[in-house]
PDB file of N, CA and C in Angstrom:
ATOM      1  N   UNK A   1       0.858  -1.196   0.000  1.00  0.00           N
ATOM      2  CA  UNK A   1       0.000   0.000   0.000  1.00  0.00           C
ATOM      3  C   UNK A   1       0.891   1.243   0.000  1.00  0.00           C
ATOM      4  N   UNK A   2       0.536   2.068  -0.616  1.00  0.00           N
ATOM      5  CA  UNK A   2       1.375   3.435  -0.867  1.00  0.00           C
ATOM      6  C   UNK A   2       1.223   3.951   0.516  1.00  0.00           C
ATOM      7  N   UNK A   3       2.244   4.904   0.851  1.00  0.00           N
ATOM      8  CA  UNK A   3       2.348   5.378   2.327  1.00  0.00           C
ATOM      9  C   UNK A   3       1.328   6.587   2.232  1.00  0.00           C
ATOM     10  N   UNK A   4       1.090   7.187   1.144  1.00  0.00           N
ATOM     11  CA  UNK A   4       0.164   8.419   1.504  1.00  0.00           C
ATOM     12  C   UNK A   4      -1.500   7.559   1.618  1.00  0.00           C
ATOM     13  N   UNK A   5      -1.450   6.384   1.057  1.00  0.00           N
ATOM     14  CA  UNK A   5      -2.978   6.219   1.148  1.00  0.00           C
ATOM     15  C   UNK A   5      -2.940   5.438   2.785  1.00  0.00           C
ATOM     16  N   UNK A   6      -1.756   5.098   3.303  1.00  0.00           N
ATOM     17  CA  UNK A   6      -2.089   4.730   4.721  1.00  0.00           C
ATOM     18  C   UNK A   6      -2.299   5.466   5.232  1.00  0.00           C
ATOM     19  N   UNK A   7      -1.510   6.902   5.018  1.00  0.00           N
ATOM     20  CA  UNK A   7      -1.852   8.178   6.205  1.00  0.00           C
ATOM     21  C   UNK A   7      -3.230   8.393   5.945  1.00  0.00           C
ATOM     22  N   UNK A   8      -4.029   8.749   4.889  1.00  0.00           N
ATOM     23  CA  UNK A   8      -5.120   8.814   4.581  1.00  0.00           C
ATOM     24  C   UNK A   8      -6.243   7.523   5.346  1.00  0.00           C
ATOM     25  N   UNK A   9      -6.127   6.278   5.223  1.00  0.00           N
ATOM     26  CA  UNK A   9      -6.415   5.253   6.150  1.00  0.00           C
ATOM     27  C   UNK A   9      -6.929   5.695   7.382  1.00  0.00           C
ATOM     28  N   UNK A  10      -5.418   6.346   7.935  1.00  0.00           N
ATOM     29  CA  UNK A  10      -5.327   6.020   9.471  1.00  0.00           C
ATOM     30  C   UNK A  10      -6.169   7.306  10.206  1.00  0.00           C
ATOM     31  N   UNK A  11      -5.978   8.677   9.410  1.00  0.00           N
ATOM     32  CA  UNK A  11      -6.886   9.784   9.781  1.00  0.00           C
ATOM     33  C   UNK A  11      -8.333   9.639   9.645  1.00  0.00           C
ATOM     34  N   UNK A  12      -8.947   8.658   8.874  1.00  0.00           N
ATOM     35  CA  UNK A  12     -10.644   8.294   8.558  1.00  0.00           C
ATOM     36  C   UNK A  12     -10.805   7.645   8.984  1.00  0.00           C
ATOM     37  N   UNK A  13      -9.812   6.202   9.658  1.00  0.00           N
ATOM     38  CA  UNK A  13      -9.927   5.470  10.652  1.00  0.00           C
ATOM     39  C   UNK A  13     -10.059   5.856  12.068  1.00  0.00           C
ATOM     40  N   UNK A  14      -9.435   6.785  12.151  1.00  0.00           N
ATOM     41  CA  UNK A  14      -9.630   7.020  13.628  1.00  0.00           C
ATOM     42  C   UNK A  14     -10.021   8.611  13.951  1.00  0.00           C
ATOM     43  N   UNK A  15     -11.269   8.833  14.969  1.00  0.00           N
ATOM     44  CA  UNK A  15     -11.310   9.864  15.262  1.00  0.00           C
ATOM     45  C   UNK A  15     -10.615  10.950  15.932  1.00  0.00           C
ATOM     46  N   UNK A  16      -9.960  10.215  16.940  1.00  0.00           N
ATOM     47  CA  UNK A  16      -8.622  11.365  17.202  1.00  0.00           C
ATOM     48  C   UNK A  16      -7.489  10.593  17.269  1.00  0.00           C
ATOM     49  N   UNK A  17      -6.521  11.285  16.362  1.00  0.00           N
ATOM     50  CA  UNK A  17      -5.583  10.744  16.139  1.00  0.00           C
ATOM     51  C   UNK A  17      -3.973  11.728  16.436  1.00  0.00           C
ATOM     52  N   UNK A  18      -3.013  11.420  17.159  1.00  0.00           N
ATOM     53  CA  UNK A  18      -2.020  12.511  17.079  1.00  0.00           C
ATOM     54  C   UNK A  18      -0.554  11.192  16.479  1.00  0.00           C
ATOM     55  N   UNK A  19       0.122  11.859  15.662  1.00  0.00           N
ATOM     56  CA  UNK A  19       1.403  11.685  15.248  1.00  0.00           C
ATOM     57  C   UNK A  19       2.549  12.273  16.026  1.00  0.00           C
ATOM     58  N   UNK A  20       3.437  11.063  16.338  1.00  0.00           N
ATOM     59  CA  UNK A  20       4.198  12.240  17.783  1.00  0.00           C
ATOM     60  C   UNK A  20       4.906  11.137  17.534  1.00  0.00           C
ATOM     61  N   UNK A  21       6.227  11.873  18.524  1.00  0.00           N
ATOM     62  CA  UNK A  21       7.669  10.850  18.613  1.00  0.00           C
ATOM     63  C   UNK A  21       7.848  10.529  19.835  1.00  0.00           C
ATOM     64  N   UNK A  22       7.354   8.609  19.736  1.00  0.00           N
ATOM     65  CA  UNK A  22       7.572   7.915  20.774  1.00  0.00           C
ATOM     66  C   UNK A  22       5.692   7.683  21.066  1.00  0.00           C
ATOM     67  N   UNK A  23       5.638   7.219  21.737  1.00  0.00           N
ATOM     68  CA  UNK A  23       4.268   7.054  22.642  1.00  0.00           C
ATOM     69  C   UNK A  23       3.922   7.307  23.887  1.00  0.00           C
ATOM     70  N   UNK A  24       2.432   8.146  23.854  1.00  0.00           N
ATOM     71  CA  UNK A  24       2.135   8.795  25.103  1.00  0.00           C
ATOM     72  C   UNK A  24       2.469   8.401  26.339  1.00  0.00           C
ATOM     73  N   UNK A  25       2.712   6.624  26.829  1.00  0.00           N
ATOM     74  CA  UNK A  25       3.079   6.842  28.144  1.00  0.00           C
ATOM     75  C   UNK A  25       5.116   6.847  27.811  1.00  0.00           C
ATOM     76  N   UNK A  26       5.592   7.323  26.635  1.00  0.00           N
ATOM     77  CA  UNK A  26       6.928   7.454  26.542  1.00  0.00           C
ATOM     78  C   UNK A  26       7.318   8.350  25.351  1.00  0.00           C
ATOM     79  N   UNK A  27       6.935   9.367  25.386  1.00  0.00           N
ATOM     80  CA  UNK A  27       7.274  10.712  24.694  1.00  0.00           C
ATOM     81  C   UNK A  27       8.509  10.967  24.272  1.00  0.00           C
ATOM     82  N   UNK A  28       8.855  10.881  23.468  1.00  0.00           N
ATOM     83  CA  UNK A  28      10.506  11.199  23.311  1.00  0.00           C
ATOM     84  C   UNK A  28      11.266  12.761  22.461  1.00  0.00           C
ATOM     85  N   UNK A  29      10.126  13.483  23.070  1.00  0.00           N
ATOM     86  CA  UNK A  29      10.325  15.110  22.748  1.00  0.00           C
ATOM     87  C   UNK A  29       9.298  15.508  23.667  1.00  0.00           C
ATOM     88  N   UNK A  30       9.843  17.151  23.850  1.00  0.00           N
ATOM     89  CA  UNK A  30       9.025  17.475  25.121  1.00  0.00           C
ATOM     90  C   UNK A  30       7.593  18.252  24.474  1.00  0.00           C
ATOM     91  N   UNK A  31       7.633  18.718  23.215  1.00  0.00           N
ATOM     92  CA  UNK A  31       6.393  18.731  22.531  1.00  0.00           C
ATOM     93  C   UNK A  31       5.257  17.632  22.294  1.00  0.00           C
ATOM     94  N   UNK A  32       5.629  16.618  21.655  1.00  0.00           N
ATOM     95  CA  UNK A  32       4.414  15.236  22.345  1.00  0.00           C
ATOM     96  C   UNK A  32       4.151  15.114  23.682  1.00  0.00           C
ATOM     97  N   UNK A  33       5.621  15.537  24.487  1.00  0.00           N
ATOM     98  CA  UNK A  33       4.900  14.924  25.835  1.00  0.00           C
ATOM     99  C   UNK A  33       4.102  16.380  26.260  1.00  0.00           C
ATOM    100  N   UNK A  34       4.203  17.825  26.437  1.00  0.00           N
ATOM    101  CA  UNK A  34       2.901  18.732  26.193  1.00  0.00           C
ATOM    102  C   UNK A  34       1.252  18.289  25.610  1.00  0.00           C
ATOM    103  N   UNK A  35       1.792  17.869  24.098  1.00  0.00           N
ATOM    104  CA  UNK A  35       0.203  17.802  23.315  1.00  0.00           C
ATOM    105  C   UNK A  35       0.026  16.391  24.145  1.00  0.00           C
ATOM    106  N   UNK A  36       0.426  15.225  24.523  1.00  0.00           N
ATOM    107  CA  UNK A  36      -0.149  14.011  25.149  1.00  0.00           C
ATOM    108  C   UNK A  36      -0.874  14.461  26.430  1.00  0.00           C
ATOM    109  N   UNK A  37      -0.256  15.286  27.020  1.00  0.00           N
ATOM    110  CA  UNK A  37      -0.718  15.670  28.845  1.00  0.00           C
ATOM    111  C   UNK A  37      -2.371  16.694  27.959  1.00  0.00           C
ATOM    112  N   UNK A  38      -1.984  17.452  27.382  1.00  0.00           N
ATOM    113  CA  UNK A  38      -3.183  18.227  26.813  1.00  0.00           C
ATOM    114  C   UNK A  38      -4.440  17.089  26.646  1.00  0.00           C
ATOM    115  N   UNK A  39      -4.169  16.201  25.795  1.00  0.00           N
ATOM    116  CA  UNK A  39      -5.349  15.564  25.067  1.00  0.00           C
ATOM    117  C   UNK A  39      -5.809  14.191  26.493  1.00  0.00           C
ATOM    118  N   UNK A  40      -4.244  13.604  27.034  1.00  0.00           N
ATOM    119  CA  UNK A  40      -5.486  13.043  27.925  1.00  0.00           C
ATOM    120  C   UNK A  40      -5.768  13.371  29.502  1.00  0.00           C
ATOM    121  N   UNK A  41      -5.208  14.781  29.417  1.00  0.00           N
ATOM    122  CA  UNK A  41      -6.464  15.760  30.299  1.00  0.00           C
ATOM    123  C   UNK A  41      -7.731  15.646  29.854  1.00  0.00           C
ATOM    124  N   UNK A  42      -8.017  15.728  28.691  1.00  0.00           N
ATOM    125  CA  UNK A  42      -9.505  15.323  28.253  1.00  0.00           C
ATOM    126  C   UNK A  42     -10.463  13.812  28.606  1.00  0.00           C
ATOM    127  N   UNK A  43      -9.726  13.168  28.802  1.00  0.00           N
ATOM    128  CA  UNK A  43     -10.298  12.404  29.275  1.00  0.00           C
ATOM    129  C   UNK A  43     -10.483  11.157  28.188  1.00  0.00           C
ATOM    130  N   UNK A  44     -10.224  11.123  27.072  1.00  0.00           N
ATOM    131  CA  UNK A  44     -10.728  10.431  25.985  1.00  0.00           C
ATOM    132  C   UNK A  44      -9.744   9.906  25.621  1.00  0.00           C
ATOM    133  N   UNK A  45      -9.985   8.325  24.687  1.00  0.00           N
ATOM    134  CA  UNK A  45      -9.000   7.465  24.195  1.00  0.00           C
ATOM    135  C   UNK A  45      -8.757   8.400  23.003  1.00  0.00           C
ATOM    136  N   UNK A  46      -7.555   8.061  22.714  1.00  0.00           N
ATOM    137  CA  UNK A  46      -7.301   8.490  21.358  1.00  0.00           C
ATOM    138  C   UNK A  46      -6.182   7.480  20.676  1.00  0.00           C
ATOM    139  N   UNK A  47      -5.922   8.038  19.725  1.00  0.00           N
ATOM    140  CA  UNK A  47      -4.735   6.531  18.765  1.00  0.00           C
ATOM    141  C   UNK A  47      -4.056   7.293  18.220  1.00  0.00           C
ATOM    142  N   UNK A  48      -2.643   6.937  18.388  1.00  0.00           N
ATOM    143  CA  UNK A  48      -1.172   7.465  17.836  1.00  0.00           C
ATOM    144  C   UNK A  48      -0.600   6.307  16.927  1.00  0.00           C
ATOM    145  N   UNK A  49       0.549   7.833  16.089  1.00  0.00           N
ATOM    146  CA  UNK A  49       1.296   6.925  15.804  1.00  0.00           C
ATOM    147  C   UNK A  49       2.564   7.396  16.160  1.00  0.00           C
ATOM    148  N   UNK A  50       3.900   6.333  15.930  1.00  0.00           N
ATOM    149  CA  UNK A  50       4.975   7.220  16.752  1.00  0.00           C
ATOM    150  C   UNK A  50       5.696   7.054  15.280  1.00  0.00           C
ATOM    151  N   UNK A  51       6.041   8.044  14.705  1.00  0.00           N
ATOM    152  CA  UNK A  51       6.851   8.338  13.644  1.00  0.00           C
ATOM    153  C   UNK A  51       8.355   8.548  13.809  1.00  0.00           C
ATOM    154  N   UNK A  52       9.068   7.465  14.762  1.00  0.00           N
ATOM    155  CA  UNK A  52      10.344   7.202  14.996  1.00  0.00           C
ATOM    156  C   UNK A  52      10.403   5.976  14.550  1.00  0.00           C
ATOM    157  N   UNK A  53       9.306   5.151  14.804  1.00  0.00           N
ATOM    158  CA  UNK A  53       9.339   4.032  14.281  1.00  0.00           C
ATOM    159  C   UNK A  53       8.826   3.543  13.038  1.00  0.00           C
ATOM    160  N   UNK A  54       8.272   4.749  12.309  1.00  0.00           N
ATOM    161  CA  UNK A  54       7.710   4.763  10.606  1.00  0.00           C
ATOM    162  C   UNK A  54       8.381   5.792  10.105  1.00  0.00           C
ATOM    163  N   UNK A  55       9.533   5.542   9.581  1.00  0.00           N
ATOM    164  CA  UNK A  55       9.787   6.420   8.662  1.00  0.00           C
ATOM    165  C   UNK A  55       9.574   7.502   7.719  1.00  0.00           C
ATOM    166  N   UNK A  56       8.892   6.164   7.022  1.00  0.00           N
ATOM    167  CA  UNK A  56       8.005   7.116   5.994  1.00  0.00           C
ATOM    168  C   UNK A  56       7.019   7.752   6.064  1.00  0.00           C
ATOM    169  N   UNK A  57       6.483   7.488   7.389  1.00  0.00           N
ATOM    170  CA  UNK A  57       5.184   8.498   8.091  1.00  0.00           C
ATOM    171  C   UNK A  57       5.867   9.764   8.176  1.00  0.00           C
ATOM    172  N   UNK A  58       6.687   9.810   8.911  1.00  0.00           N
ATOM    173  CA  UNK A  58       7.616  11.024   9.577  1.00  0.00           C
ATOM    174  C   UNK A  58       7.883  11.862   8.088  1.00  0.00           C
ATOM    175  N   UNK A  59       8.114  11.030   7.259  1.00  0.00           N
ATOM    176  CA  UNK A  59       9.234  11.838   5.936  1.00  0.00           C
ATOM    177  C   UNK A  59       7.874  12.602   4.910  1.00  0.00           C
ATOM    178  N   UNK A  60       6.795  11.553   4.579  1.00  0.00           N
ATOM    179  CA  UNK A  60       5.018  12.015   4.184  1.00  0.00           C
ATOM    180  C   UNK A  60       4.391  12.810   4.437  1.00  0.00           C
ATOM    181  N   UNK A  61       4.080  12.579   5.789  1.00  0.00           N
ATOM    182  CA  UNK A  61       3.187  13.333   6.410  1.00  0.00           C
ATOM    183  C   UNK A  61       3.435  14.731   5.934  1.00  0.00           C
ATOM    184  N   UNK A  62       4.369  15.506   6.549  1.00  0.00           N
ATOM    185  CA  UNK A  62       4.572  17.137   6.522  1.00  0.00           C
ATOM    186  C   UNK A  62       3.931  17.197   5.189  1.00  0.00           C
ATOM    187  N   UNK A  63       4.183  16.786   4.074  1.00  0.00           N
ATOM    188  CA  UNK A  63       3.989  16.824   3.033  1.00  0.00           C
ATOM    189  C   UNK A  63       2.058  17.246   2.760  1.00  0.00           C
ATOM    190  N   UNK A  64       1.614  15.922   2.937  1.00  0.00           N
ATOM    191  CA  UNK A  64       0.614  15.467   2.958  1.00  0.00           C
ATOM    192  C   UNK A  64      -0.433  16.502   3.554  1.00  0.00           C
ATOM    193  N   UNK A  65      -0.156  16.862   4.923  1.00  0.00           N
ATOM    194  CA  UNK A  65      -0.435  17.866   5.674  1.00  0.00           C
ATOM    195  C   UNK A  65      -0.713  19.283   6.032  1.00  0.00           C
ATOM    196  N   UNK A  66       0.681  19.601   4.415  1.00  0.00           N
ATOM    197  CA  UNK A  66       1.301  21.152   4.741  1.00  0.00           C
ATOM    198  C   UNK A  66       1.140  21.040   6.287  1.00  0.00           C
ATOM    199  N   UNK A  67       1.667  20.744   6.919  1.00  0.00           N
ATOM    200  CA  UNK A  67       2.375  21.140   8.346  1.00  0.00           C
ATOM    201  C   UNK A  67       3.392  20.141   8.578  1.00  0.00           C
ATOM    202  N   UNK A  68       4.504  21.454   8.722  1.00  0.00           N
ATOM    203  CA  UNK A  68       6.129  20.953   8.554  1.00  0.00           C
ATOM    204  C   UNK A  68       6.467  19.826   9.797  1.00  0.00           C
ATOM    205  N   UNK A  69       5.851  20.279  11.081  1.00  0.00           N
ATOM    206  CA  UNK A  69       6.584  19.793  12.447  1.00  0.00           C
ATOM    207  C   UNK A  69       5.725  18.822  12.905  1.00  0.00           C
ATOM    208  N   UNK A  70       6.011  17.834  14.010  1.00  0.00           N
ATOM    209  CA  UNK A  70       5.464  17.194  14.812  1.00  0.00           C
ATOM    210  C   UNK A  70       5.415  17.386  16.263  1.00  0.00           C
ATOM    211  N   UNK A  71       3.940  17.104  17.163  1.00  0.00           N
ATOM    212  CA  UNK A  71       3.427  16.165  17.145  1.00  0.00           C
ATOM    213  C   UNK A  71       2.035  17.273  15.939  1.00  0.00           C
ATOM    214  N   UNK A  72       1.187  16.144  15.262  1.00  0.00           N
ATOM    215  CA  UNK A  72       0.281  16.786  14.742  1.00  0.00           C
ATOM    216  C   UNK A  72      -0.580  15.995  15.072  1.00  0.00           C
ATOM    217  N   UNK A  73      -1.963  17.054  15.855  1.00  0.00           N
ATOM    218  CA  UNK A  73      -3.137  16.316  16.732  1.00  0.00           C
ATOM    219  C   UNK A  73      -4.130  16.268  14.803  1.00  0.00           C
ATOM    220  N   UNK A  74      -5.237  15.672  14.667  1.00  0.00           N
ATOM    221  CA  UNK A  74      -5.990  14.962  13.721  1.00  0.00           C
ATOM    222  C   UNK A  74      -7.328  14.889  14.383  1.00  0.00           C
ATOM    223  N   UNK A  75      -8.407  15.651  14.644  1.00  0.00           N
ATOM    224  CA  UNK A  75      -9.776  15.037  14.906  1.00  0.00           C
ATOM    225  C   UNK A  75     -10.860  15.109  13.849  1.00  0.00           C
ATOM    226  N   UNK A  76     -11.052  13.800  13.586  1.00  0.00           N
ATOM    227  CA  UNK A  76     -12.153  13.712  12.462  1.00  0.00           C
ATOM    228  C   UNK A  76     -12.006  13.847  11.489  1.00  0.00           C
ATOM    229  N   UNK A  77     -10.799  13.545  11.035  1.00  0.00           N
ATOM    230  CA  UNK A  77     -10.009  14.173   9.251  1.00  0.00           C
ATOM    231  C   UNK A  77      -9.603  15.541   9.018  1.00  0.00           C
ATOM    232  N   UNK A  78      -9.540  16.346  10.414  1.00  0.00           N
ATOM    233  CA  UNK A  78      -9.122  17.331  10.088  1.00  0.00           C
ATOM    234  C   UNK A  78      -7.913  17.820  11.008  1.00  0.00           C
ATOM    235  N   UNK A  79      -7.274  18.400  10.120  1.00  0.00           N
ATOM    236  CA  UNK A  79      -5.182  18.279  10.888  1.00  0.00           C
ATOM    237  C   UNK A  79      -5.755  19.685  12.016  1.00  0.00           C
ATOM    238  N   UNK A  80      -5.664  19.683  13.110  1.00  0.00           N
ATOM    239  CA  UNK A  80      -6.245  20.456  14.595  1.00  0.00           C
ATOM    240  C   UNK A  80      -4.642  21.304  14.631  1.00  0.00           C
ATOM    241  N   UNK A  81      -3.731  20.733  14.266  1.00  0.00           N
ATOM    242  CA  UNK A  81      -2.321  21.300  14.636  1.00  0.00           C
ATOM    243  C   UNK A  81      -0.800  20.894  15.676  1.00  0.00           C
ATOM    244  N   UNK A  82       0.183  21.691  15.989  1.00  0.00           N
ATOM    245  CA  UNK A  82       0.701  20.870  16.808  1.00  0.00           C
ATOM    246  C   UNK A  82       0.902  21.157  18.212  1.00  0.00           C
ATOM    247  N   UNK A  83       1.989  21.173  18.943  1.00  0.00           N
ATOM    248  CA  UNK A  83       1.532  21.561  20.242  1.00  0.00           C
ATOM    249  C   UNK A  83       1.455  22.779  20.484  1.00  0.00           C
ATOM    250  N   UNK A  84       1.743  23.600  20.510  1.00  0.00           N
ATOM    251  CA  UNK A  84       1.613  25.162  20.620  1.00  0.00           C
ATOM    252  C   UNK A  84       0.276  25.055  20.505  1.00  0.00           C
ATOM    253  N   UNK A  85      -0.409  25.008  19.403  1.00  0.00           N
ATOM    254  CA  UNK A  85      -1.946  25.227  19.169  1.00  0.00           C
ATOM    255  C   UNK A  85      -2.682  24.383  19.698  1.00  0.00           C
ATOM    256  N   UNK A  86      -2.680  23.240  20.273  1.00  0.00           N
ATOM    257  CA  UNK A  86      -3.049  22.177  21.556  1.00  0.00           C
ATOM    258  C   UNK A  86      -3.214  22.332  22.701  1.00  0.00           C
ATOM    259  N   UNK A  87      -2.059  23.483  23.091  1.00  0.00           N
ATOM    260  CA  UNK A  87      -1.809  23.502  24.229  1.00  0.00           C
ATOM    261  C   UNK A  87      -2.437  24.986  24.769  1.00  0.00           C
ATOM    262  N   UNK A  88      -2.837  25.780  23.653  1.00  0.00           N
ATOM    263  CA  UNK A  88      -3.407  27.071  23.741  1.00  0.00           C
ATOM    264  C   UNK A  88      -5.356  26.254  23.431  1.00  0.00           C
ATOM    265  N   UNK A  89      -5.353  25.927  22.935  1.00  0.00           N
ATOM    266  CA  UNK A  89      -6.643  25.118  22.799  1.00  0.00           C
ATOM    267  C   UNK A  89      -7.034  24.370  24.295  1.00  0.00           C
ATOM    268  N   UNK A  90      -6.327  23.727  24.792  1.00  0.00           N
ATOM    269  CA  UNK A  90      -7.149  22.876  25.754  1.00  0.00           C
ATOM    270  C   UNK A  90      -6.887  24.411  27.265  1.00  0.00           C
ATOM    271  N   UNK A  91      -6.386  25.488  27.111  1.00  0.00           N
ATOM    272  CA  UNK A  91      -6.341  26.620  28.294  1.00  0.00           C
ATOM    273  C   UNK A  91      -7.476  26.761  28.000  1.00  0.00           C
ATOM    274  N   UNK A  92      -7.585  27.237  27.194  1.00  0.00           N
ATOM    275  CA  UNK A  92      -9.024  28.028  26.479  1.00  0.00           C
ATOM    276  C   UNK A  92     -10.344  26.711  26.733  1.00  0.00           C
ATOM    277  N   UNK A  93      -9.945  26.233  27.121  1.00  0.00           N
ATOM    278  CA  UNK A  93     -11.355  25.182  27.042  1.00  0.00           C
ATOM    279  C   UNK A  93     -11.868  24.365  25.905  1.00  0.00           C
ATOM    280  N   UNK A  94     -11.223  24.859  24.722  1.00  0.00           N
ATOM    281  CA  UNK A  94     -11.991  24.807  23.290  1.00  0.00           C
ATOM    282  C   UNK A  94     -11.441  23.402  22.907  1.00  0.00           C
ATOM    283  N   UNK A  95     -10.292  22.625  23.300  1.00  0.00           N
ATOM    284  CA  UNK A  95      -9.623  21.068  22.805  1.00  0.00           C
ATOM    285  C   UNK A  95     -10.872  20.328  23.989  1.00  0.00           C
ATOM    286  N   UNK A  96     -10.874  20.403  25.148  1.00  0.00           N
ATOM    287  CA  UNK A  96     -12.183  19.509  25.625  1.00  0.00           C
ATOM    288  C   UNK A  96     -13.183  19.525  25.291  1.00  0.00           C
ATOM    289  N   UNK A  97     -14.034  20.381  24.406  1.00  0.00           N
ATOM    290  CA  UNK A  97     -15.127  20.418  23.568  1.00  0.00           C
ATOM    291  C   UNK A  97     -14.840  19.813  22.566  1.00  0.00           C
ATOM    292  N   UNK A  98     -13.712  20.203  21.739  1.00  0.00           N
ATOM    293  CA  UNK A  98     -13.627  18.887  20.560  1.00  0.00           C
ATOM    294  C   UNK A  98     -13.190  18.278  20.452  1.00  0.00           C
ATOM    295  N   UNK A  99     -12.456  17.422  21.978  1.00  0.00           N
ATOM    296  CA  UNK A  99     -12.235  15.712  21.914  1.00  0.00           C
ATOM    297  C   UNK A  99     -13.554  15.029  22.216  1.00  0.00           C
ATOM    298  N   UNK A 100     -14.410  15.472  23.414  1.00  0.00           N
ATOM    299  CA  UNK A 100     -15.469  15.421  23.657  1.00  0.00           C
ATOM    300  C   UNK A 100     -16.476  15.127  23.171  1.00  0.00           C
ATOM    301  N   UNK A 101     -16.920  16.173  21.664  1.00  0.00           N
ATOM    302  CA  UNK A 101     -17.807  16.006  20.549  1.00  0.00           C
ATOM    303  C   UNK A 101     -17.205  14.535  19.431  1.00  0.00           C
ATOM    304  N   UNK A 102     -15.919  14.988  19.183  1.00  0.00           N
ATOM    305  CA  UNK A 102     -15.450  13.925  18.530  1.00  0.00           C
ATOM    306  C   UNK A 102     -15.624  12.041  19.285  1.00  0.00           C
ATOM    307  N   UNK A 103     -15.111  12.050  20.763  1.00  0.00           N
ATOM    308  CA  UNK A 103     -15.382  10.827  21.197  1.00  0.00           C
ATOM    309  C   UNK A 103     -16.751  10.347  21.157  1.00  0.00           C
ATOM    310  N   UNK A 104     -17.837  11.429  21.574  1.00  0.00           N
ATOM    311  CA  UNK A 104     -19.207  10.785  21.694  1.00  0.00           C
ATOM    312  C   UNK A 104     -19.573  10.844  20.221  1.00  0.00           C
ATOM    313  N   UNK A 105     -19.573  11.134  19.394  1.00  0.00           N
ATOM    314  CA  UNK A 105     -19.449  10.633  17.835  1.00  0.00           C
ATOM    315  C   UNK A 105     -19.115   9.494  17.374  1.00  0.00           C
ATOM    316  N   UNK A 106     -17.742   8.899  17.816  1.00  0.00           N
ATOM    317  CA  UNK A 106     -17.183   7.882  17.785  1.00  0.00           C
ATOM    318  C   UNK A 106     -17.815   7.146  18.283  1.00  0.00           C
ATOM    319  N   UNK A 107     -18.794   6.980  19.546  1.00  0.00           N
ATOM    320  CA  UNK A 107     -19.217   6.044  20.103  1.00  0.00           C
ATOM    321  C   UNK A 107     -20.788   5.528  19.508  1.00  0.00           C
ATOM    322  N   UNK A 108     -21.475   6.849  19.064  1.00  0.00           N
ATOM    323  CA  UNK A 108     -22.950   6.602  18.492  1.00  0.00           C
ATOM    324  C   UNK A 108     -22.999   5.782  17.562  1.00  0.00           C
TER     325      UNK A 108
END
């Protein structure tokens, strides 16, 4: 399977999705480990991928995305951003409203 139609896959597959280096309970930059503490302050499952261990995710994506850096949060097929804008989102209240809307979606 071509790597852009997996990234494509994995964002319609899953409702919230963040791309980050390493995995949430092992972050291996201090930006994932920010956007991880952000999103599960919310309270909600979500699904990663760790693009240390996919290459070609890591090398695609930006591409794919237009957004150069990682971690990049994903709810509902749409790229939300990375931590800076995560982390100004869940102060503001406005990332627990749309993990929130997005999880109980996921569940109906």
């Amino acid at each position: 399977m071509d790597i852009i139609e997996t990234i494509k896959e994995q964002i319609e597959n899953n409702d919230i999705l963040l791309y980050m280096k390493g995995s949430p309970n092992q972050p291996q930059c201090g930006f994932s480990a920010r956007t991880v503490q952000a999103l599960m302050a919310c309270g909600e499952r979500f699904a990663y991928v760790d693009i240390l261990t996919n290459p070609e995710i890591r090398s695609n994506l930006p591409g794919y995305a237009n957004w150069p850096t990682f971690p990049q949060l994903w709810v509902k097929g749409e790229l939300i951003g990375g931590c800076d804008i995560v982390t100004e989102m869940f102060e503001n209240g406005e990332l627990q409203t749309l993990i929130k809307e997005a999880a109980a979606a996921q569940q109906a």
